[in-house]
N, C-alpha and C. Protein backbone atom coordinates (compact mmCIF):
# COMPACT_ATOMS: atom_id res chain seq x y z
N UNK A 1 -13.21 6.60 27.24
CA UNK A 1 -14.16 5.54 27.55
C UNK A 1 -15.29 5.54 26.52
N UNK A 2 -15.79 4.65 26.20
CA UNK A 2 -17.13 3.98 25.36
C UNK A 2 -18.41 4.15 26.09
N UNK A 3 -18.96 4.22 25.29
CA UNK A 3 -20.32 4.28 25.95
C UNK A 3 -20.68 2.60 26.61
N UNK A 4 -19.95 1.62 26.41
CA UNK A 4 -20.51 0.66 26.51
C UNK A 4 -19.27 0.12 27.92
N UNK A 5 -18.43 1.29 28.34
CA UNK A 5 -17.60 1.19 29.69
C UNK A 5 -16.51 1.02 29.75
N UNK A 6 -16.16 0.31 28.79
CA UNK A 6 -14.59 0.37 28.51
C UNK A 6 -13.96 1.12 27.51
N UNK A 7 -12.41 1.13 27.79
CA UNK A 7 -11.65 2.08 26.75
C UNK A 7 -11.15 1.15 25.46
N UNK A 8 -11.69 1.97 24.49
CA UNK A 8 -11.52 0.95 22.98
C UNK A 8 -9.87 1.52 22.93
N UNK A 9 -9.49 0.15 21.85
CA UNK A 9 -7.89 0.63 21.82
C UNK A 9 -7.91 1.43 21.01
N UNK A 10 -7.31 2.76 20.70
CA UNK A 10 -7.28 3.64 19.78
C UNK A 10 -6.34 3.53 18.34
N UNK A 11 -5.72 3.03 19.21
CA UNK A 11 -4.79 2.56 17.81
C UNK A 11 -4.74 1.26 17.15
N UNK A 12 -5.96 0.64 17.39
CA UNK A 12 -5.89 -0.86 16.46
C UNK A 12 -6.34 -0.17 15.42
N UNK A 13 -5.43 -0.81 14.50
CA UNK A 13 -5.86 -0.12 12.89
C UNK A 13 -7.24 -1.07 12.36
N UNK A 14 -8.32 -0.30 11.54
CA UNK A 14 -9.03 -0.98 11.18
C UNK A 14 -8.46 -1.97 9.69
N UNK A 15 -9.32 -2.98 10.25
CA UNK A 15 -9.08 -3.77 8.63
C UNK A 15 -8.67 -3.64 7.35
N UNK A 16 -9.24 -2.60 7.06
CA UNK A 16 -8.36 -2.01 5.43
C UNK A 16 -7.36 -1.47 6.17
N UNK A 17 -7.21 -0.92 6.93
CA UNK A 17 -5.93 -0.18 6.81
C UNK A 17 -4.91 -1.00 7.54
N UNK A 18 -5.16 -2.00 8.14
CA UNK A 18 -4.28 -3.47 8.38
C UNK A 18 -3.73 -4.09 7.25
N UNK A 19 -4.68 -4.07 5.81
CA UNK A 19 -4.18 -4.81 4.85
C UNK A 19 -3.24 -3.84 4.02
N UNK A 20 -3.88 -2.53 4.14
CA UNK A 20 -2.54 -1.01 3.61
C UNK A 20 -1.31 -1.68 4.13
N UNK A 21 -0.97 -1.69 5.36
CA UNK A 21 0.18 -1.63 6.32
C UNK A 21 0.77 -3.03 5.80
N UNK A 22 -0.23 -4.06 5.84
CA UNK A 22 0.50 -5.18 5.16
C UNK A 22 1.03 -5.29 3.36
N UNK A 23 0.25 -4.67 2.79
CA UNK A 23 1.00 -4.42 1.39
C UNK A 23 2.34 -3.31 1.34
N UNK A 24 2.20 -2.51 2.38
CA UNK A 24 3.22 -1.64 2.27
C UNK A 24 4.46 -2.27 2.72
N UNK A 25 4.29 -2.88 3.80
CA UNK A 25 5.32 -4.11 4.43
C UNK A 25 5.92 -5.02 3.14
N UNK A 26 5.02 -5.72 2.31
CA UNK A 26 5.70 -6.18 1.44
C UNK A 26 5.99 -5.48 0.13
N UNK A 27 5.80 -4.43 -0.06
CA UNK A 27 6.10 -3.06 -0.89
C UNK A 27 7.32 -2.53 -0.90
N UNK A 28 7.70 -2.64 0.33
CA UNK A 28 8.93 -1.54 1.18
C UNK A 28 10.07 -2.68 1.37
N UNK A 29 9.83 -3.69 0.87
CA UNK A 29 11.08 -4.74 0.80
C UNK A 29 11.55 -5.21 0.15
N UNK A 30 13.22 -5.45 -0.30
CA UNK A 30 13.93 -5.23 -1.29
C UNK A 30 12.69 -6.75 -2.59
N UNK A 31 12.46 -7.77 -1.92
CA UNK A 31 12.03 -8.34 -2.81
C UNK A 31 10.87 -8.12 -3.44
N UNK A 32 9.85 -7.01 -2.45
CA UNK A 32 8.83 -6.70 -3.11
C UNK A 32 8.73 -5.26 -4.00
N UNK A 33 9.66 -4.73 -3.80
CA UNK A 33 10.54 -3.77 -4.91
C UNK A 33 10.84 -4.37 -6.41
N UNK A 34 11.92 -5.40 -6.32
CA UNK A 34 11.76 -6.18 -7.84
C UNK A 34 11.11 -6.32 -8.17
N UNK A 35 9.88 -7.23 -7.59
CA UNK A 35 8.72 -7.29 -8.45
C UNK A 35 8.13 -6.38 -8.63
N UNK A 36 7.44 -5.16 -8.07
CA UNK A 36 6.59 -4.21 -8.67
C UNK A 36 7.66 -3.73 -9.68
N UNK A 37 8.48 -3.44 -9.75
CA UNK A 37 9.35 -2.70 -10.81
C UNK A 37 9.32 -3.61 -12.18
N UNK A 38 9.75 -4.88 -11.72
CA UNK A 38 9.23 -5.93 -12.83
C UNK A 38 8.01 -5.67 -13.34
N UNK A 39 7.09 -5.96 -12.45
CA UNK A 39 5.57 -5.83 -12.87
C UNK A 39 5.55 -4.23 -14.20
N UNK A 40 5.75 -3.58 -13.31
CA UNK A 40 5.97 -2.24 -14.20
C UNK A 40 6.06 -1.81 -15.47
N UNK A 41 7.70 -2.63 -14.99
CA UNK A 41 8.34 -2.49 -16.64
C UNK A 41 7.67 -3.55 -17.68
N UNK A 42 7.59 -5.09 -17.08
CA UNK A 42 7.15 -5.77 -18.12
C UNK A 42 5.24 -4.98 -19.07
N UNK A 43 4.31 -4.16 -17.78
CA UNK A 43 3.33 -3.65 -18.31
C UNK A 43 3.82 -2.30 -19.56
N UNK A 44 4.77 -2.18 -19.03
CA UNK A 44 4.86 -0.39 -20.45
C UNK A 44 5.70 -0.78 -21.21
N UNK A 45 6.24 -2.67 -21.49
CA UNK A 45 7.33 -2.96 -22.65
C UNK A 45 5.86 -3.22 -23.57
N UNK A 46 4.73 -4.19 -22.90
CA UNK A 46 3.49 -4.40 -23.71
C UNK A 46 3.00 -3.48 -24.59
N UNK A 47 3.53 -2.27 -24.64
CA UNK A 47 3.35 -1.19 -25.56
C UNK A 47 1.61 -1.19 -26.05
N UNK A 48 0.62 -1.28 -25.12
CA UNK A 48 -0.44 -1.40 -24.97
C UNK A 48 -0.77 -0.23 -24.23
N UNK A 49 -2.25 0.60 -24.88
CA UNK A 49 -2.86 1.16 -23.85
C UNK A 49 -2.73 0.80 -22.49
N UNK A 50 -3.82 -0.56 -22.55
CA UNK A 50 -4.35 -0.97 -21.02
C UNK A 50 -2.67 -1.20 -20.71
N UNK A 51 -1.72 -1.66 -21.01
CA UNK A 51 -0.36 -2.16 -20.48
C UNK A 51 -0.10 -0.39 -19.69
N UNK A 52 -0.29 0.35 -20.65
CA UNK A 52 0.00 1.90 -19.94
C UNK A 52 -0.61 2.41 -18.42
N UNK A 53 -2.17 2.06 -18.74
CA UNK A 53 -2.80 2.54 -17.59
C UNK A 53 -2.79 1.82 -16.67
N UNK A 54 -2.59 -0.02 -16.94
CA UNK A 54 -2.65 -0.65 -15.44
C UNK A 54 -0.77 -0.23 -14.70
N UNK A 55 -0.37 0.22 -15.89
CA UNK A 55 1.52 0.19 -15.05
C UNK A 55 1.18 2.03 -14.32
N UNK A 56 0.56 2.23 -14.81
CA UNK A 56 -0.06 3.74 -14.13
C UNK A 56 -0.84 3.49 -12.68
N UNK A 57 -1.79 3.03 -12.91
CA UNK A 57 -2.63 2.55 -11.60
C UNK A 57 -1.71 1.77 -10.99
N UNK A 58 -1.18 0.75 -11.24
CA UNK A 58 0.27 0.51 -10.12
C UNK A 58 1.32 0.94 -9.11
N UNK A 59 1.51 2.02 -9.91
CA UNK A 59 2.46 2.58 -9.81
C UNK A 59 1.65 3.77 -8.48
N UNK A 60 0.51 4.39 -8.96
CA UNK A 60 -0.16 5.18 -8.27
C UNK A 60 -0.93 4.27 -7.13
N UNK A 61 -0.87 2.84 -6.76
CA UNK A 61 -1.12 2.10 -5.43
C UNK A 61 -0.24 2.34 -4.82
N UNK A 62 1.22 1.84 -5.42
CA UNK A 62 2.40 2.10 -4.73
C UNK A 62 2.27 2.75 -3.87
N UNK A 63 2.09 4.22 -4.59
CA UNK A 63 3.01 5.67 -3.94
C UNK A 63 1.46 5.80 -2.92
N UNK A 64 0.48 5.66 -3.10
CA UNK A 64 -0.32 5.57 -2.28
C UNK A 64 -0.45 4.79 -0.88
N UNK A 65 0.15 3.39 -1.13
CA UNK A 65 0.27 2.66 -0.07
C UNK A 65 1.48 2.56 0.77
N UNK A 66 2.31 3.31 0.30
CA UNK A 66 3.72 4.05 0.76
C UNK A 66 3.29 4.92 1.50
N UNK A 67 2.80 5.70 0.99
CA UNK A 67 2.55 6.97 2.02
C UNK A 67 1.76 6.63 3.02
N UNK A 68 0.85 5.91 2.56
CA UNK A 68 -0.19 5.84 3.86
C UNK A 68 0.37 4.94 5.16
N UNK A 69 1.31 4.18 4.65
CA UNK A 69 2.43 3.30 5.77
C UNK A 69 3.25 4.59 6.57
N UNK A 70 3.95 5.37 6.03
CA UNK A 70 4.53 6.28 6.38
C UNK A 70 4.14 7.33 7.27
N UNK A 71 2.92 7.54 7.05
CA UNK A 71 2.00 8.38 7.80
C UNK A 71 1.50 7.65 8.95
N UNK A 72 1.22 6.21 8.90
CA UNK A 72 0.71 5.72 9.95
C UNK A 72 2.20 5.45 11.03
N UNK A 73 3.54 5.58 10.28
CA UNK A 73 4.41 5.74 11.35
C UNK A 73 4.66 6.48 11.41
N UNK A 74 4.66 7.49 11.39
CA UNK A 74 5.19 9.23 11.54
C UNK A 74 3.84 9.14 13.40
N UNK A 75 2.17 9.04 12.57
CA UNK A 75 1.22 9.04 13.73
C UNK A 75 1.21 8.32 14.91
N UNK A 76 1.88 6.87 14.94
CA UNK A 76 1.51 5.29 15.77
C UNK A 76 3.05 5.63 16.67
């Protein structure tokens, strides 16, 4: 119970982590697979620094917003 009398739902995810769950949703599906992989590859063919680090930081949302989907179903 809340101080204010009722029981808050415990498991409504907050807002960012509603929009995690929703990028991971379209992350974790075969069509949103092609494209990040696309995205990917077309950033490290650019044979560019920044082409390096944004296909890096990509790549490291991914596995970030993967996991954190994963974890929230392993927990929910």
């Amino acid at each position: 119970m809340s101080e204010i009398g009722y029981a808050l739902p415990e498991s409504s995810p907050s807002g960012f982590l509603r929009a995690v769950l929703k990028a991971d949703s379209v992350a974790a599906s075969s069509t949103g697979t092609v494209v990040l992989l696309s995205v990917l590859l077309a950033l490290v063919l650019t044979e560019t620094v920044a082409g390096f680090v944004a296909a890096i930081a990509l790549f490291g949302a991914w596995v970030a917003v993967g996991w954190t989907g994963r974890r929230h179903q392993r927990l929910g």
